[in-house]
Protein backbone atom coordinates (compact mmCIF):
# COMPACT_ATOMS: atom_id res chain seq x y z
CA UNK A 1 42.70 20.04 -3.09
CA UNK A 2 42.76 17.20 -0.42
CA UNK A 3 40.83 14.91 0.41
CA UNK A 4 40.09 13.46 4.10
CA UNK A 5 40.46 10.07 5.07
CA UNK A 6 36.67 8.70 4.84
CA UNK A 7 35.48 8.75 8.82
CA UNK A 8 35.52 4.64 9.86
CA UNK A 9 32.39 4.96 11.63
CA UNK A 10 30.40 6.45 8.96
CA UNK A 11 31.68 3.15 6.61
CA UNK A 12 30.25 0.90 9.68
CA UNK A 13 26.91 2.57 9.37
CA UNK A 14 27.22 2.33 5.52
CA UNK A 15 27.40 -1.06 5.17
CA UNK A 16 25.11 -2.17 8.15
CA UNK A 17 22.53 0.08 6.37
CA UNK A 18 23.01 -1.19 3.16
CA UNK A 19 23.08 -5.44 4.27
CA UNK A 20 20.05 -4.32 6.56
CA UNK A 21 17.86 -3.01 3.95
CA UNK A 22 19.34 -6.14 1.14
CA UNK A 23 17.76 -8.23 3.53
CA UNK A 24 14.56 -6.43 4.10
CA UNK A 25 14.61 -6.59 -0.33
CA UNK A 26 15.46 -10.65 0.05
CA UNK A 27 13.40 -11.64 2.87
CA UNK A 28 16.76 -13.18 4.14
CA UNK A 29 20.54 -12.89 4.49
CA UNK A 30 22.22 -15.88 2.33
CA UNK A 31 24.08 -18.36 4.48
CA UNK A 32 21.88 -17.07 7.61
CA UNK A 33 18.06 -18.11 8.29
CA UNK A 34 17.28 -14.70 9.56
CA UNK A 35 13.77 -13.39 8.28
CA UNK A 36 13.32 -9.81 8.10
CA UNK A 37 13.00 -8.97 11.97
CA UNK A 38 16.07 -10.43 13.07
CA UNK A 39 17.81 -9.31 9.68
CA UNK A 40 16.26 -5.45 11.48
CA UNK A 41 17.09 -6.14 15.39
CA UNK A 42 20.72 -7.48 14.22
CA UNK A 43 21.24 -4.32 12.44
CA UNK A 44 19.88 -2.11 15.21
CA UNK A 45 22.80 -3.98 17.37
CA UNK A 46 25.49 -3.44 15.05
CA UNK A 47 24.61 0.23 14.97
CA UNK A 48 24.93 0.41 18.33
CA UNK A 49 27.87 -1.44 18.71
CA UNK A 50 29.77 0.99 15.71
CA UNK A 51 28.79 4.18 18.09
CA UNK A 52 26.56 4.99 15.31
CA UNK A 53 23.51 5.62 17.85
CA UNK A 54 23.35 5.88 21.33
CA UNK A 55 21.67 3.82 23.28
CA UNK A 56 19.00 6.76 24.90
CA UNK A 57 18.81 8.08 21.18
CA UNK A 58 18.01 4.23 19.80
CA UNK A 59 15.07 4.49 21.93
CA UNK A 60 13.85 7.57 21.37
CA UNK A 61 14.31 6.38 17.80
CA UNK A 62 11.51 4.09 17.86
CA UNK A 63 8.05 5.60 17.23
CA UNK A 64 5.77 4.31 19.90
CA UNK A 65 3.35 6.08 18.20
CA UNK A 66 3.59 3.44 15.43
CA UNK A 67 3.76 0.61 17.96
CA UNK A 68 1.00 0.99 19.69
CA UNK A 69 -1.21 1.80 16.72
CA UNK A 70 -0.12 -1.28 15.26
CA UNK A 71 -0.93 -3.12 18.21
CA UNK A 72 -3.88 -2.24 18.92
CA UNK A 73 -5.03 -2.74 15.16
CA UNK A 74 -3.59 -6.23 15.65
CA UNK A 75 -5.69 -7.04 18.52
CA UNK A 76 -8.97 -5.63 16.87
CA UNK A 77 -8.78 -7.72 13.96
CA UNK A 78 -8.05 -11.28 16.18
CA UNK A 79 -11.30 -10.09 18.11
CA UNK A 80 -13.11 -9.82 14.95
CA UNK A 81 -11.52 -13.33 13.16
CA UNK A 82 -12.17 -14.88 16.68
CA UNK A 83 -15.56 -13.74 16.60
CA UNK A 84 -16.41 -15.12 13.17
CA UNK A 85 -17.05 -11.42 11.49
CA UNK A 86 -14.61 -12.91 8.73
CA UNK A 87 -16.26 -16.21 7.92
CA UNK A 88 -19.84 -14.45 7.91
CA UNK A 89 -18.63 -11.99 5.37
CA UNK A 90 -17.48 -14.59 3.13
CA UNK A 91 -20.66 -16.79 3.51
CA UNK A 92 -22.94 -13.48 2.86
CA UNK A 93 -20.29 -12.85 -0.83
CA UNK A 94 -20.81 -16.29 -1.76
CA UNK A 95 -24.37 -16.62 -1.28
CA UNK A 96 -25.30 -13.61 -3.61
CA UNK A 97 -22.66 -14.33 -6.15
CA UNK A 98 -24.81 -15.98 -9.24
CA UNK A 99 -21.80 -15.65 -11.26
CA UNK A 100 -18.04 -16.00 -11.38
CA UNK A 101 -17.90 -11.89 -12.04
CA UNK A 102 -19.81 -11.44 -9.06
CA UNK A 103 -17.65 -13.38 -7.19
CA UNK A 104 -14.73 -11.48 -8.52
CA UNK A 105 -16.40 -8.20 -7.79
CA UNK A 106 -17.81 -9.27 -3.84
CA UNK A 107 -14.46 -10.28 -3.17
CA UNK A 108 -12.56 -7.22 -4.50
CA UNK A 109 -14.73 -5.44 -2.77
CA UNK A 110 -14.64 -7.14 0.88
CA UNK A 111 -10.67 -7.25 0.25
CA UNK A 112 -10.40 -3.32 -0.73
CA UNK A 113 -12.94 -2.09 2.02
CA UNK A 114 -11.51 -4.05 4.86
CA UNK A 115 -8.01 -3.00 4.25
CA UNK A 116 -9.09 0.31 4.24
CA UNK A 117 -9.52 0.43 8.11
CA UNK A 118 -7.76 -2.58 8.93
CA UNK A 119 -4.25 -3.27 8.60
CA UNK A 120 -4.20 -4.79 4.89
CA UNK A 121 -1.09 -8.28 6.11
CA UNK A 122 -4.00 -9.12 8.36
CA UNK A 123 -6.68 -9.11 6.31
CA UNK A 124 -5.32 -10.94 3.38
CA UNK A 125 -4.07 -13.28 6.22
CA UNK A 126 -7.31 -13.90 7.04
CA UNK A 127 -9.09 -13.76 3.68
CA UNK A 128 -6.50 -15.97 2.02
CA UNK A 129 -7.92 -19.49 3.37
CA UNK A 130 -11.45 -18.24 2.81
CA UNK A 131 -10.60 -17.43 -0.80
CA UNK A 132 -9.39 -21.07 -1.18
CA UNK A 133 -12.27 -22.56 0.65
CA UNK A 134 -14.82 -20.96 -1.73
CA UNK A 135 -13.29 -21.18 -4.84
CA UNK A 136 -12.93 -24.89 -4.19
CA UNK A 137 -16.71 -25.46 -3.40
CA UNK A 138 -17.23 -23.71 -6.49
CA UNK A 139 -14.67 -25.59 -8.71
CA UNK A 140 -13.08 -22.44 -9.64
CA UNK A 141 -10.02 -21.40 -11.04
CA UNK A 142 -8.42 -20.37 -7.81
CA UNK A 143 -5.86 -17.84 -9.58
CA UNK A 144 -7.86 -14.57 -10.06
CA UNK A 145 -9.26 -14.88 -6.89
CA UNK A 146 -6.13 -15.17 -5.24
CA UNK A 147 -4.35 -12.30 -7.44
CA UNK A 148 -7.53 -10.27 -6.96
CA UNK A 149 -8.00 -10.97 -2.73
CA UNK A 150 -4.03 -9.40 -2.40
CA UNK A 151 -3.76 -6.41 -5.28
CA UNK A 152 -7.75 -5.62 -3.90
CA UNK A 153 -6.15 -5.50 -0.75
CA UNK A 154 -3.33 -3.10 -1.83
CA UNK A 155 -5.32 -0.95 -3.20
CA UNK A 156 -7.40 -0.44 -0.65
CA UNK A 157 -5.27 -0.04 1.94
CA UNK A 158 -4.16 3.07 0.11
CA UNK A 159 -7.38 4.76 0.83
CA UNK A 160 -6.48 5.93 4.72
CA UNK A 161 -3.80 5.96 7.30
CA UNK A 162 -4.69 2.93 8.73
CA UNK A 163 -4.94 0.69 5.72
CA UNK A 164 -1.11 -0.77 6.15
CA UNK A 165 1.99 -0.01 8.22
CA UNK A 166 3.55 3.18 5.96
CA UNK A 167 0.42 5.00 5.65
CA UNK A 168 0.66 4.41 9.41
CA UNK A 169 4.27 5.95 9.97
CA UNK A 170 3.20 8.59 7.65
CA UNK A 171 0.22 9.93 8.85
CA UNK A 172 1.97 9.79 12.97
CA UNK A 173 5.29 11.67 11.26
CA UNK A 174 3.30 14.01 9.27
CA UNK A 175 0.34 14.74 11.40
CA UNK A 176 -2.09 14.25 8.70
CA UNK A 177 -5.59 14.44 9.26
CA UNK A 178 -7.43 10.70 8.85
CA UNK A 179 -10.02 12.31 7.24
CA UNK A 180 -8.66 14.54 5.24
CA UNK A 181 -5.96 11.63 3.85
CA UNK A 182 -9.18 9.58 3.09
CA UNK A 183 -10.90 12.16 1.29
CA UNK A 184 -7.97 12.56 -1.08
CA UNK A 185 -6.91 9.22 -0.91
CA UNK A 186 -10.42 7.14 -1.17
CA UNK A 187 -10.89 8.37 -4.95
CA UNK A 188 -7.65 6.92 -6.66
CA UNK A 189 -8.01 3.77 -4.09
CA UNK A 190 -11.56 3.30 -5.65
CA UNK A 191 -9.98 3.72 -9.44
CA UNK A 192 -7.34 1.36 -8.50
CA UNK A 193 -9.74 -1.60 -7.22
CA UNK A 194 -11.61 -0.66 -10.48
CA UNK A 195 -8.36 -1.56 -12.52
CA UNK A 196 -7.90 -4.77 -10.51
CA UNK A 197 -11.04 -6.01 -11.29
CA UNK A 198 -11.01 -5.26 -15.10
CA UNK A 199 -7.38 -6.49 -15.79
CA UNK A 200 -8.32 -9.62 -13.74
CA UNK A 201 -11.25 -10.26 -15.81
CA UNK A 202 -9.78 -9.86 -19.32
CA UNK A 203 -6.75 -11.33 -18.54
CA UNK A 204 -8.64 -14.53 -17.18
CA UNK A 205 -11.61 -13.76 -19.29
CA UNK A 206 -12.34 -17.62 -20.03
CA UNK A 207 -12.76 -17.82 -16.48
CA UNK A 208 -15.31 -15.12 -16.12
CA UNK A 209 -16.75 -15.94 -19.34
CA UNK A 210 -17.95 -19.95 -17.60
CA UNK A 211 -21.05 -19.92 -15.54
CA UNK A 212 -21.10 -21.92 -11.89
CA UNK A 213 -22.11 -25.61 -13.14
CA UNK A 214 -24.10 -25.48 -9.76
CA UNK A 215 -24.25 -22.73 -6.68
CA UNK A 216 -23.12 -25.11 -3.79
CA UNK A 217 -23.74 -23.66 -0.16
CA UNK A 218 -20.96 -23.08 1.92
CA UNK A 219 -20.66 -25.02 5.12
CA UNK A 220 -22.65 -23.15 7.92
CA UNK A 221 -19.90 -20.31 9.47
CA UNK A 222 -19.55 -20.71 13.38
CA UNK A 223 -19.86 -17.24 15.09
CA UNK A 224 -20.89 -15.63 18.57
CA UNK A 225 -23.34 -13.10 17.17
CA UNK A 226 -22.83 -11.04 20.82
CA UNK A 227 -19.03 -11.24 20.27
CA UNK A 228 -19.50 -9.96 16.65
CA UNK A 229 -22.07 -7.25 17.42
CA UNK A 230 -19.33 -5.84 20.10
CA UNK A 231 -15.83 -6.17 17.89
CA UNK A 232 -18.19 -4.69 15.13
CA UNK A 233 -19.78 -1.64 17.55
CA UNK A 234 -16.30 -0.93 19.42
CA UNK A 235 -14.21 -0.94 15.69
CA UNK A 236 -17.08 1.63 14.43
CA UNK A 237 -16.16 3.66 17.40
CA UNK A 238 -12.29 3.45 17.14
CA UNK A 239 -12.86 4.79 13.36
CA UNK A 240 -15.15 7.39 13.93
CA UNK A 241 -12.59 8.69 17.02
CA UNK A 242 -10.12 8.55 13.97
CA UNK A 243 -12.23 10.85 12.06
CA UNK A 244 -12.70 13.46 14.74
CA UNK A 245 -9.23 13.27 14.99
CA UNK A 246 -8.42 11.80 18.15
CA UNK A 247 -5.34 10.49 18.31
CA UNK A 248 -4.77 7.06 16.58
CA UNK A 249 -2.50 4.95 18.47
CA UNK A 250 -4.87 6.11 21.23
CA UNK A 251 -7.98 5.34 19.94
CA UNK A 252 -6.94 1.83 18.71
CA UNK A 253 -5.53 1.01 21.75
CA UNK A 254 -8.11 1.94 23.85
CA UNK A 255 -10.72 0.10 21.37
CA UNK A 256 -8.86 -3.18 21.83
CA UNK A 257 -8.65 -3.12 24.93
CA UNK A 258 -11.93 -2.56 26.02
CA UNK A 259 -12.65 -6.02 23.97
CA UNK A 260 -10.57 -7.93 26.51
CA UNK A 261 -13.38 -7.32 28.51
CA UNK A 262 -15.35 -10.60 27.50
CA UNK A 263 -16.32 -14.02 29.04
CA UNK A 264 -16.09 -15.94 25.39
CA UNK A 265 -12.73 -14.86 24.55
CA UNK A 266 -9.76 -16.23 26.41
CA UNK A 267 -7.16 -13.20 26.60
CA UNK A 268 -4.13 -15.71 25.02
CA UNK A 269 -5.84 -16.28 21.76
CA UNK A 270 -6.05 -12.65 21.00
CA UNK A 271 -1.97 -12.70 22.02
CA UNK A 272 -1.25 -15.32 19.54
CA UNK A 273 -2.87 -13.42 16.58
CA UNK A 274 -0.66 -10.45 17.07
CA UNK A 275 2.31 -10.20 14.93
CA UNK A 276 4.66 -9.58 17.21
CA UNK A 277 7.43 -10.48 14.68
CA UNK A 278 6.14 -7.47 12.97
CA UNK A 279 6.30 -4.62 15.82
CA UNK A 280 10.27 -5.86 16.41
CA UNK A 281 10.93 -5.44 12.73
CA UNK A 282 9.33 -1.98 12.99
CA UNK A 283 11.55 -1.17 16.57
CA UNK A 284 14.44 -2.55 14.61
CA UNK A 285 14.19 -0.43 11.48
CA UNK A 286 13.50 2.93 13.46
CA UNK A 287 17.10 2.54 14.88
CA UNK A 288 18.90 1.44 11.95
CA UNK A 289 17.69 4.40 9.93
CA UNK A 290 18.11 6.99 12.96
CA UNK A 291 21.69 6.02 12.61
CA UNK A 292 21.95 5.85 8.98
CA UNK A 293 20.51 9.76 9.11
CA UNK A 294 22.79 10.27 11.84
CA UNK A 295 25.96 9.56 10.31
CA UNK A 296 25.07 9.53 6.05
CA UNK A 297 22.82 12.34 5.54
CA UNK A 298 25.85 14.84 4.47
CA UNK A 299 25.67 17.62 2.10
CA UNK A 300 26.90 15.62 -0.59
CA UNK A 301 24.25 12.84 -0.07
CA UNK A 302 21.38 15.70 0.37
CA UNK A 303 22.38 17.64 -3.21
CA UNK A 304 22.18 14.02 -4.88
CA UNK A 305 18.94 13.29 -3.54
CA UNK A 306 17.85 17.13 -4.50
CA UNK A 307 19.03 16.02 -8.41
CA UNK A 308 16.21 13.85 -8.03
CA UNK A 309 13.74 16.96 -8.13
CA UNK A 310 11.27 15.69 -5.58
CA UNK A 311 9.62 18.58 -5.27
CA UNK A 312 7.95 17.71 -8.61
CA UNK A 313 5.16 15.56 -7.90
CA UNK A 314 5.37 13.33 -11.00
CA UNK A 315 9.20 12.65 -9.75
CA UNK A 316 8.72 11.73 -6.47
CA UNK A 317 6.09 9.11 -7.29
CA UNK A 318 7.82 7.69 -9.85
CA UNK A 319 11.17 6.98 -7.10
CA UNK A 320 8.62 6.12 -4.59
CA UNK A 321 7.61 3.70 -6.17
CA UNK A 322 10.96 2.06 -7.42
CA UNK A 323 12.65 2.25 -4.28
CA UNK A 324 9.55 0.22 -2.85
CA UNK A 325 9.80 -2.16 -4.82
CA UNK A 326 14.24 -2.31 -4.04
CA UNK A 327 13.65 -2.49 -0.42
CA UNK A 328 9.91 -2.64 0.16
CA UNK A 329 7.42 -0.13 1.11
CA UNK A 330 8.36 0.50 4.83
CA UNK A 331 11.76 0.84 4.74
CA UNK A 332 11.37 3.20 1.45
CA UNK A 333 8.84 5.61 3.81
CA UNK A 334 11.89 5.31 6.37
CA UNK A 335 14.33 6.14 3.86
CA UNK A 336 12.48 9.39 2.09
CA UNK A 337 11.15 10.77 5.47
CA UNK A 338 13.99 13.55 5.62
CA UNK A 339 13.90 14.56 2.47
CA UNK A 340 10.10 14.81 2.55
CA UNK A 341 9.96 16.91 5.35
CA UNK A 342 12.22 19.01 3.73
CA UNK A 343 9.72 20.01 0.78
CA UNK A 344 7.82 23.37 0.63
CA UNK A 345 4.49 21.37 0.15
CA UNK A 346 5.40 18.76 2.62
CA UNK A 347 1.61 17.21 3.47
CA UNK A 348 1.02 17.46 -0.35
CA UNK A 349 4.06 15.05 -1.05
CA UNK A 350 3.46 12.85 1.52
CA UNK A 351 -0.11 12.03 0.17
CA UNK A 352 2.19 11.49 -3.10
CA UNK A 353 4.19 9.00 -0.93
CA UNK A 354 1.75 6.96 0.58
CA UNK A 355 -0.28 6.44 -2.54
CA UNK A 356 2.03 5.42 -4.80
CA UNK A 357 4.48 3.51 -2.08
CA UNK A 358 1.29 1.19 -1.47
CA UNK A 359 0.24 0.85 -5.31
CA UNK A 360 3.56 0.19 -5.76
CA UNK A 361 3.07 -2.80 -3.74
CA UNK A 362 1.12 -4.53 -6.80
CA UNK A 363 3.93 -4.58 -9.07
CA UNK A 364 5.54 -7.57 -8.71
CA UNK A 365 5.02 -10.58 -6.07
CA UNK A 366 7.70 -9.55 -3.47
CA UNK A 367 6.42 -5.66 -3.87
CA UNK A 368 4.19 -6.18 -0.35
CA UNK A 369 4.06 -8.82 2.51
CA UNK A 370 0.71 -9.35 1.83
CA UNK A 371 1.16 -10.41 -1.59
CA UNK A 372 3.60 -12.81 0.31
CA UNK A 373 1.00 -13.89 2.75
CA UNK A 374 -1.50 -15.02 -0.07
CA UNK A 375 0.85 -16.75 -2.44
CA UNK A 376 2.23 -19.08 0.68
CA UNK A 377 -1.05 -19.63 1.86
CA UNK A 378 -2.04 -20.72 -1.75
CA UNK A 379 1.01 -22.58 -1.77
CA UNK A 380 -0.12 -24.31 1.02
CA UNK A 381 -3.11 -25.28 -0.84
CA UNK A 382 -1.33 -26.95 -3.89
CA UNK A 383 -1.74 -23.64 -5.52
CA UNK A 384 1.35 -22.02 -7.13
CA UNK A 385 1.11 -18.56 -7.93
CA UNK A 386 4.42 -17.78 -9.92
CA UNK A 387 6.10 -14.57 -10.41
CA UNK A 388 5.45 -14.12 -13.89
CA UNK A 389 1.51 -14.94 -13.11
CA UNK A 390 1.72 -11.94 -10.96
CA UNK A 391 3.32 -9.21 -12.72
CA UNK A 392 1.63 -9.55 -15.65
CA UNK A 393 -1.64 -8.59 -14.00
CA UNK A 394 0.12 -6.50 -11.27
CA UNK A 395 2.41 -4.17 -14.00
CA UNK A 396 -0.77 -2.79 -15.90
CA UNK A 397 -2.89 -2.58 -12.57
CA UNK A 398 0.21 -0.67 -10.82
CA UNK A 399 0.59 1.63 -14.01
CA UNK A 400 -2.84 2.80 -14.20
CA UNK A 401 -3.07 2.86 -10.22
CA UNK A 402 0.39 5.73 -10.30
CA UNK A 403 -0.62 7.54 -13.49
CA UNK A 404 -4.43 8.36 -12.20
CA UNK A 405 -3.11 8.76 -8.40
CA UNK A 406 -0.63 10.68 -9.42
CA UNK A 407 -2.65 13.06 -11.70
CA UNK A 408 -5.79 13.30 -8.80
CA UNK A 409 -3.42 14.25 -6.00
CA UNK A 410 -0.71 16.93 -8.36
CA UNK A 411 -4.26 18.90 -7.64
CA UNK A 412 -3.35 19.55 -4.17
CA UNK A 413 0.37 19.77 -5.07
CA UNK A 414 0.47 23.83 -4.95
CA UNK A 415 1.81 24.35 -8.31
């Protein structure tokens, strides 16, 4: 038997897609002070400089679909923080919390909801200095809060296709319909923000088991009740066009736009809320794996992955979830999309996917970005939220979240 000399350019693409994705793991490339989108854009180069893409191919690569969905998302949720929606949500929690489990509950509640139609980074970007504000008017231990505002937010995000970037990318490369995702999603999204708040509280019970010395009230918010009435009326209407299935990316852009329409909102404060950090990552990563699929996906690689028995529901949650918490939950949707797409109950398994890649998220600290978000934002505030403080609320909340998400959606499996 002989064997072939290994092809050079399928090496290249080898080890640009394996230092690409360590650094989307890391956050960062040792000896460099790349963050993830230039560790993404850098490795979209190099593929195109190996001749493992084309150029026309790179950019048919990227899912504009994705981009635009994203965008306009982005811009919704600056018109609505701009507006003071936010800040009057917070003030309305706190006012009608007469106890510390209340608290827990309103803002488990706000965190899980909100991600559910917003993009889940940008909330907890948002809710993260409210959190801090509130807990320190009430002399709180900020920790639960904090650990609740970001798994909360995980959670819910699970619950539909617009909730976070991969149910995003999922539900544009599947075709899934948003209501149909949320009716089969919403349930184990509900169970899991159940879980958060019932680990939080025994795991911090003394906490939760100290009344408020007193119920201080917040300062005053600051909002433009017109502005808030019309990000609030035109965000209704850009989920309900979700619902009757008009096309996302779409809808959201068209809703955003329509809000630059305004006299109180100067256009460049809505640009500098969007993450556009975030959309190049994306643009980068689409390219990088179109090569890496390209050149990799051989029949060796594909009877591997088959060992794996992904067509068994309990399986493919199970490596979902590990290999989002190796390279993170994007780049894990990236990586399985072939080999979904492949399966005889395709939609099935990519309900499978999205739930557990985003409960997946609550394992450990560096599972999501917006765990990220809230533990620099805390750190900001003289708050250190530790990896071991994490984990040992986020391992039995992620356990509980796979096991019951996995058993609700194996009904819609097809055997």
């Amino acid at each position: 038997m002989t064997h072939m000399v290994p092809d050079v350019k399928a090496i290249a693409t080898l080890v640009i897609f394996a230092v690409t994705y360590l650094g989307m793991a890391l956050g960062r490339l040792p000896f460099f002070r790349l963050d993830r989108t230039g560790i993404a854009l850098v490795g979209a180069s190099l593929m195109l400089a190996v001749g493992a893409i084309g150029l026309d191919a790179a950019f048919k690569a990227v899912d504009l679909n994705v981009i635009v969905l994203l965008l306009g998302m982005m811009a919704i949720i600056a018109h609505l923080q701009l507006a003071g929606f936010f800040r009057l949500v917070s003030t309305f929690v706190v006012m009608r919390a007469g106890s510390p489990m209340a608290l827990l509950c309103g803002i488990v509640a706000v965190a899980g909801v909100l991600s559910a139609f917003l993009v889940n980074d940008a909330v907890c970007l948002i809710m993260a200095p409210l959190v801090i504000d509130v807990v320190g008017r009430l002399k709180r231990d900020p920790l639960p809060y904090l650990l609740a505002t970001a798994m909360a937010s995980n959670a819910g995000s699970a619950a539909t296709l617009t909730g976070n970037p991969q149910n995003m990318i999922i539900g544009l490369d599947a075709h899934l319909s948003y209501g149909g995702f949320a009716a089969r999603l919403a349930p184990p999204a509900f169970v899991a923000l159940v879980a958060v708040i019932l680990i939080v509280a025994l795991v911090y019970r003394r906490e939760f088991a100290t009344p408020f010395v007193q119920q201080p009230v917040p300062s005053k918010p600051r909002w433009h009740t017109a502005q808030v009435v019309k990000a609030l009326s035109v965000c209704l209407g850009v989920v309900i066009a979700f619902f009757i299935n008009v096309p996302m990316a779409e809808a959201a852009i068209i809703g955003a736009s329509l809000l630059f329409f305004t006299r109180a909102v100067k256009s460049r404060k809505i640009y500098t809320r969007i993450d556009g950090g975030l959309l190049l990552m994306f643009a980068g990563l689409f390219v990088v794996t179109a090569a890496a699929r390209q050149n990799l996906l051989t029949p060796p690689v594909m009877q591997a992955v088959a060992a794996l028995h992904l067509e068994n529901g309990w399986s493919l949650a199970a490596v979902t979830a590990l290999l989002s918490n190796l390279v993170s939950n994007v780049p894990a949707i990236l990586v399985l999309q072939p080999f979904i797409d492949r399966l005889p109950h395709a939609d099935a398994a990519w309900r499978i996917v999205a739930m557990s890649s985003t409960f997946a998220g609550n394992l450990t600290l560096l599972g999501s970005v917006a765990n990220l978000i809230i533990a620099e934002r805390a750190k900001g505030a003289g708050i250190e939220i530790s990896f071991f403080t994490y984990m040992k609320i986020g391992l039995p909340v992620t356990l509980i979240s796979l096991v019951m998400g996995t058993w609700w959606l194996m009904a819609g499996w097809g055997g």
